[in-house]
C-alpha atoms as a PDB file:
ATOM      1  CA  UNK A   1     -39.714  14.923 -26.190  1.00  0.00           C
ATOM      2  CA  UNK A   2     -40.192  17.186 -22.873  1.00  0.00           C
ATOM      3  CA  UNK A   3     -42.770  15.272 -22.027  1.00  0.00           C
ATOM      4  CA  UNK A   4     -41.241  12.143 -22.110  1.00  0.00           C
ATOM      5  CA  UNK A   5     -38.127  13.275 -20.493  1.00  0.00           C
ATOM      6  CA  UNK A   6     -40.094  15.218 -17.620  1.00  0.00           C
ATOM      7  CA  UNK A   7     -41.852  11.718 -17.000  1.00  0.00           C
ATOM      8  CA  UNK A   8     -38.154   9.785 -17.049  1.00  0.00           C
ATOM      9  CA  UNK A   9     -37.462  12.640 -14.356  1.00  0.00           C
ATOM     10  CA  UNK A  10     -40.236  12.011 -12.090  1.00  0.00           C
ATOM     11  CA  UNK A  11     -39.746   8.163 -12.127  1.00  0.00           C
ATOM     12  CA  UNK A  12     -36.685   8.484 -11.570  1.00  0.00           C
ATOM     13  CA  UNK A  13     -37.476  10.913  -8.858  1.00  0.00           C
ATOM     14  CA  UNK A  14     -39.931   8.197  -7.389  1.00  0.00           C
ATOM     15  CA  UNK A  15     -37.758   5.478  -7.089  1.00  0.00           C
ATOM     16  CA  UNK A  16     -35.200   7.395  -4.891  1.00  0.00           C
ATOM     17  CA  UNK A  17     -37.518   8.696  -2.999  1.00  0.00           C
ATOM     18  CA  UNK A  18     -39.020   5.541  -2.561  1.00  0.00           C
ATOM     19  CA  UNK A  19     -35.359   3.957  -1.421  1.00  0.00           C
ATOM     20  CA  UNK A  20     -34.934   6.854   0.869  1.00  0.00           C
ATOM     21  CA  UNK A  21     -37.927   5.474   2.639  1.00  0.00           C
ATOM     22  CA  UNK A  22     -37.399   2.039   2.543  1.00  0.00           C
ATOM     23  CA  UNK A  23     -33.647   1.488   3.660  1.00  0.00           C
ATOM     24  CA  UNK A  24     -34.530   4.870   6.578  1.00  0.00           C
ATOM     25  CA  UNK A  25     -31.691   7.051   5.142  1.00  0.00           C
ATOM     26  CA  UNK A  26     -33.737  10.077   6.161  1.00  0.00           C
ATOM     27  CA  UNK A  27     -33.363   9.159   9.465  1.00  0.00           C
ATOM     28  CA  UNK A  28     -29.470   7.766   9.115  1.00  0.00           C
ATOM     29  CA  UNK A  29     -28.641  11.119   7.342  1.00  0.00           C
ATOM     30  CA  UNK A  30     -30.254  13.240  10.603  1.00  0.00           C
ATOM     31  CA  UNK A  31     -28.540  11.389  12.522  1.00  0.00           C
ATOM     32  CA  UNK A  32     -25.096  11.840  11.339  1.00  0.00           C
ATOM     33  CA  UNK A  33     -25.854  15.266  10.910  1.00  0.00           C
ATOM     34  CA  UNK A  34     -26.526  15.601  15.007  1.00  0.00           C
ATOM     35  CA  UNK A  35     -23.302  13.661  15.321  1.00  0.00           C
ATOM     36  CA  UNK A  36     -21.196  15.358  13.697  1.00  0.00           C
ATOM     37  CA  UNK A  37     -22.677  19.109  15.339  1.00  0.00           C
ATOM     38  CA  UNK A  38     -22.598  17.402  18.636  1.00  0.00           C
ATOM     39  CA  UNK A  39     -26.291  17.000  18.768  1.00  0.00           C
ATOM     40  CA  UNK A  40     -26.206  13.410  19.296  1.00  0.00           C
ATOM     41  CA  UNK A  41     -24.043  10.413  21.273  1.00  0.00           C
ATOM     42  CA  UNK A  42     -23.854   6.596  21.639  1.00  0.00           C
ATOM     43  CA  UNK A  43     -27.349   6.434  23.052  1.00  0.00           C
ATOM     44  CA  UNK A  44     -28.889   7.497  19.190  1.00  0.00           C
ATOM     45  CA  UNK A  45     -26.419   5.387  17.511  1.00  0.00           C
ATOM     46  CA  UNK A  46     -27.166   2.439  19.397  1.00  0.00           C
ATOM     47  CA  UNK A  47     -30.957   3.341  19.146  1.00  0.00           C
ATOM     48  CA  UNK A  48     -30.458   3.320  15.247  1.00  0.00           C
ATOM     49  CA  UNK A  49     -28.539   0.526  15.394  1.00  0.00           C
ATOM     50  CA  UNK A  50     -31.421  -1.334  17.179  1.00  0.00           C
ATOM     51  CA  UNK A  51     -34.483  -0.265  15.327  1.00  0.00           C
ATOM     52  CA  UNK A  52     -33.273  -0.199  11.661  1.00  0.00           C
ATOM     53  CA  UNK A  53     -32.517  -3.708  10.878  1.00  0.00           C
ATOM     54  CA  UNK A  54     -32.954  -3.160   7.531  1.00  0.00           C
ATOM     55  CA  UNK A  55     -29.593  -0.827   7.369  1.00  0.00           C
ATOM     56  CA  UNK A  56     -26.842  -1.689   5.017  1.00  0.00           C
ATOM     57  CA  UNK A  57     -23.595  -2.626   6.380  1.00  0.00           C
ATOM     58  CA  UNK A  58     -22.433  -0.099   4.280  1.00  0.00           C
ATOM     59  CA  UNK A  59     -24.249   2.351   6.340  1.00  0.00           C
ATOM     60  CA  UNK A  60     -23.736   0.904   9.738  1.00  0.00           C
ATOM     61  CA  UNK A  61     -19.891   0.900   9.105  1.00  0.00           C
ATOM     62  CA  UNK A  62     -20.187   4.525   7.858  1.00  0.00           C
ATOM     63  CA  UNK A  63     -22.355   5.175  10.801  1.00  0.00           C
ATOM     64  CA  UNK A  64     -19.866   4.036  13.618  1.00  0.00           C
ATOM     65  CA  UNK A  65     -17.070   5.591  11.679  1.00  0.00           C
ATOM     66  CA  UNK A  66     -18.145   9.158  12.204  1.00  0.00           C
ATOM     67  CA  UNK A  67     -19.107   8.329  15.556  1.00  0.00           C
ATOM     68  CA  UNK A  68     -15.631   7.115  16.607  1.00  0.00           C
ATOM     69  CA  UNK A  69     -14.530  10.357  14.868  1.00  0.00           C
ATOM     70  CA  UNK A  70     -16.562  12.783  16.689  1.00  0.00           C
ATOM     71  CA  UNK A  71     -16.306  10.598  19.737  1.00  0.00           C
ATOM     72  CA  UNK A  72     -13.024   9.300  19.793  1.00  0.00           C
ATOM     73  CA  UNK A  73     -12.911   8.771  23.709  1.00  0.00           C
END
């Protein structure tokens, strides 16, 4: 029974690392991070914006929110 639920764990463990990956939310995370400790500006946004197509709406929206938040000259 351990066994079986250790080996649930690590697929389960797989497949969100494996979305982390694929949709960039490493990267999205870092960045909001930076924004919201001043760290980054509009250039990294729009460089984000640009180079990760693949991005969610979801996380674009979320994305310019905290920027207009942080930024909201």
């Amino acid at each position: 029974e351990q066994v079986d639920k250790l080996t649930l764990h690590i697929d389960i463990a797989g497949k969100i690392n494996r979305c982390i990956r694929e949709f960039g939310l490493r990267d999205l995370g870092q960045l909001e991070q930076d924004l919201v400790f001043g760290d980054a500006g509009a250039k990294e946004v729009i460089n984000m914006l640009r180079s990760k197509q693949n991005l969610s709406e979801e996380n674009k929206l979320r994305l310019l929110i905290i920027y207009a938040i942080v930024c909201p000259e």
